[in-house]
Each structure stands twice: as structure tokens, then as C-alpha cells.
Protein backbone atom coordinates (compact mmCIF):
# COMPACT_ATOMS: atom_id res chain seq x y z
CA UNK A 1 133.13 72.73 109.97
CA UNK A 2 133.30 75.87 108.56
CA UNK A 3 130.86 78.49 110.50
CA UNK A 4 128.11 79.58 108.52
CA UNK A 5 125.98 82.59 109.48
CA UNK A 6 122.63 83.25 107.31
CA UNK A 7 122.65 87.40 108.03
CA UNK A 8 119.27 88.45 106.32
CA UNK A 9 115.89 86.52 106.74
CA UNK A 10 113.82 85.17 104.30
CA UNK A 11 110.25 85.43 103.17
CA UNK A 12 108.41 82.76 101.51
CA UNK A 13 105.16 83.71 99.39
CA UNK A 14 103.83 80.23 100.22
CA UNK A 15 100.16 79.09 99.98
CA UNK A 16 100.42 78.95 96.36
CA UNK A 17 100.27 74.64 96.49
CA UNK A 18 100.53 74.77 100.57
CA UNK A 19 102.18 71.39 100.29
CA UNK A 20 104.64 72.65 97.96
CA UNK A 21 105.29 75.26 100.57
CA UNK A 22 106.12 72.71 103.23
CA UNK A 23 108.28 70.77 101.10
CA UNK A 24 110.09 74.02 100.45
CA UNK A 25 110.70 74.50 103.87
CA UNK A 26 111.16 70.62 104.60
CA UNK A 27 114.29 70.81 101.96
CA UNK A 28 115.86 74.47 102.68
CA UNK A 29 116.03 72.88 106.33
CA UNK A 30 117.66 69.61 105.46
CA UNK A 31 119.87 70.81 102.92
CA UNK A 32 121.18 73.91 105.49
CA UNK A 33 124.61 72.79 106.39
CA UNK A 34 123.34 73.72 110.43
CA UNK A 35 125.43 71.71 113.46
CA UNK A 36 122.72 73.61 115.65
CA UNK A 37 119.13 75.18 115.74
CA UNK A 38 121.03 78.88 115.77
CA UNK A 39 122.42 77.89 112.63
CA UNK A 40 119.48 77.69 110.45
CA UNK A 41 117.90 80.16 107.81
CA UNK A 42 115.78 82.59 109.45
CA UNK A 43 112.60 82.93 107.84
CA UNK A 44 108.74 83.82 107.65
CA UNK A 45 106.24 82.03 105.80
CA UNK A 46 102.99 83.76 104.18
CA UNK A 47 100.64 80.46 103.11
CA UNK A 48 97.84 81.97 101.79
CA UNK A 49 95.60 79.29 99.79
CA UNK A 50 92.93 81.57 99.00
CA UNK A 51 95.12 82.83 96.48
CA UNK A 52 93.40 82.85 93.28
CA UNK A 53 94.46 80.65 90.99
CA UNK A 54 97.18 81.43 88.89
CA UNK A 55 96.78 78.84 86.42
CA UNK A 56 93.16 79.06 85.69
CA UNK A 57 94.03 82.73 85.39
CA UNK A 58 97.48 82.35 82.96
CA UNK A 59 94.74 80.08 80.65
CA UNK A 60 92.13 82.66 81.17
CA UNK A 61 89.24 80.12 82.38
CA UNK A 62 89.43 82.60 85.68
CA UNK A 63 89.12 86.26 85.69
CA UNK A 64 90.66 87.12 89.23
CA UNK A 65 94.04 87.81 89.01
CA UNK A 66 96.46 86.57 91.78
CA UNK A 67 98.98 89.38 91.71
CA UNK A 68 97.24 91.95 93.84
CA UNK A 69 97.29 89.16 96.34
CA UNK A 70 100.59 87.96 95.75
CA UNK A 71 102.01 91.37 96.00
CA UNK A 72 99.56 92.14 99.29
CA UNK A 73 101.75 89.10 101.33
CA UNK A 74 104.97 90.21 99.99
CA UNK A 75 104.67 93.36 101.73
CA UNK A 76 103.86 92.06 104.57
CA UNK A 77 106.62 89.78 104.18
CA UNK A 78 108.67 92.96 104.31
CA UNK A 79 107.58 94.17 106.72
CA UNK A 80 107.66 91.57 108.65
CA UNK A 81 110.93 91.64 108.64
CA UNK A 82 112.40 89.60 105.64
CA UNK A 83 114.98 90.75 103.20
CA UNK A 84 114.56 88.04 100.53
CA UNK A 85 111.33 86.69 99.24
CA UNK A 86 110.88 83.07 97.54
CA UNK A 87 108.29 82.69 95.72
């Protein structure tokens, strides 16, 4: 097999559906071509369900907005360490 080296580490801005940030991770981890542990995608996960609600905001039946959050756990993300977020 060809070696395979994932160089920068990712940050996921999870929390936003927790489950749908587990199945995130559950599918980048099966679908890494990996022959070992070492050979996986680095990465940090921010699952922050208090979140506000982005839909109820999009539709306006909320009034708090989600982004200062959102953009709160992406820096921390960063500095954290990771070089590419997934939101």
C-alpha cells in the first residue's frame, strides 16, 4: 500500500447535532485508508451542544445567534492546534 501521511490536524466544530458529530468522526475513521493507529487523521473535536440553535435562528423563531459561539470554538480549535476546521 501506498504510505499515506495526514501532515496538518484537523478541527471539528462539532456539537452542532452531537450525534452527527460522532458519525463524522465514525466515517472519516473508517473511510481513512490507515494499516495502523499512526496512520490516522489527527484531529480535535469541539462538541459544544449549547450552541444556540441555528435553525430556529436562520427562521427567526430564536433571537440568539450561534456565530459568536461558533466562531468562540473555532479559535480554540486553532489554537489548539488544528490547521483545518470542519464544520
Amino acid at each position: 500500500m501506498n504510505e499515506i501521511k495526514y501532515s496538518k490536524t484537523l478541527g471539528i466544530l462539532g456539537g452542532l447535532g452531537p450525534m452527527s458529530s460522532v458519525y463524522f468522526c465514525e466515517l472519516m475513521t473508517k473511510h481513512t485508508a490507515a494499516e495502523c493507529d499512526q496512520d490516522h487523521v489527527n484531529f480535535i473535536l469541539s462538541s459544544r451542544a449549547d450552541t444556540p440553535d441555528r435553525t430556529a435562528f436562520i427562521m427567526g423563531r430564536s433571537s440568539e445567534n450561534p456565530v459568536n459561539v461558533m466562531c468562540s470554538e473555532v479559535q480554540r480549535l486553532i489554537a489548539a492546534g488544528a490547521q483545518i476546521i470542519a464544520i
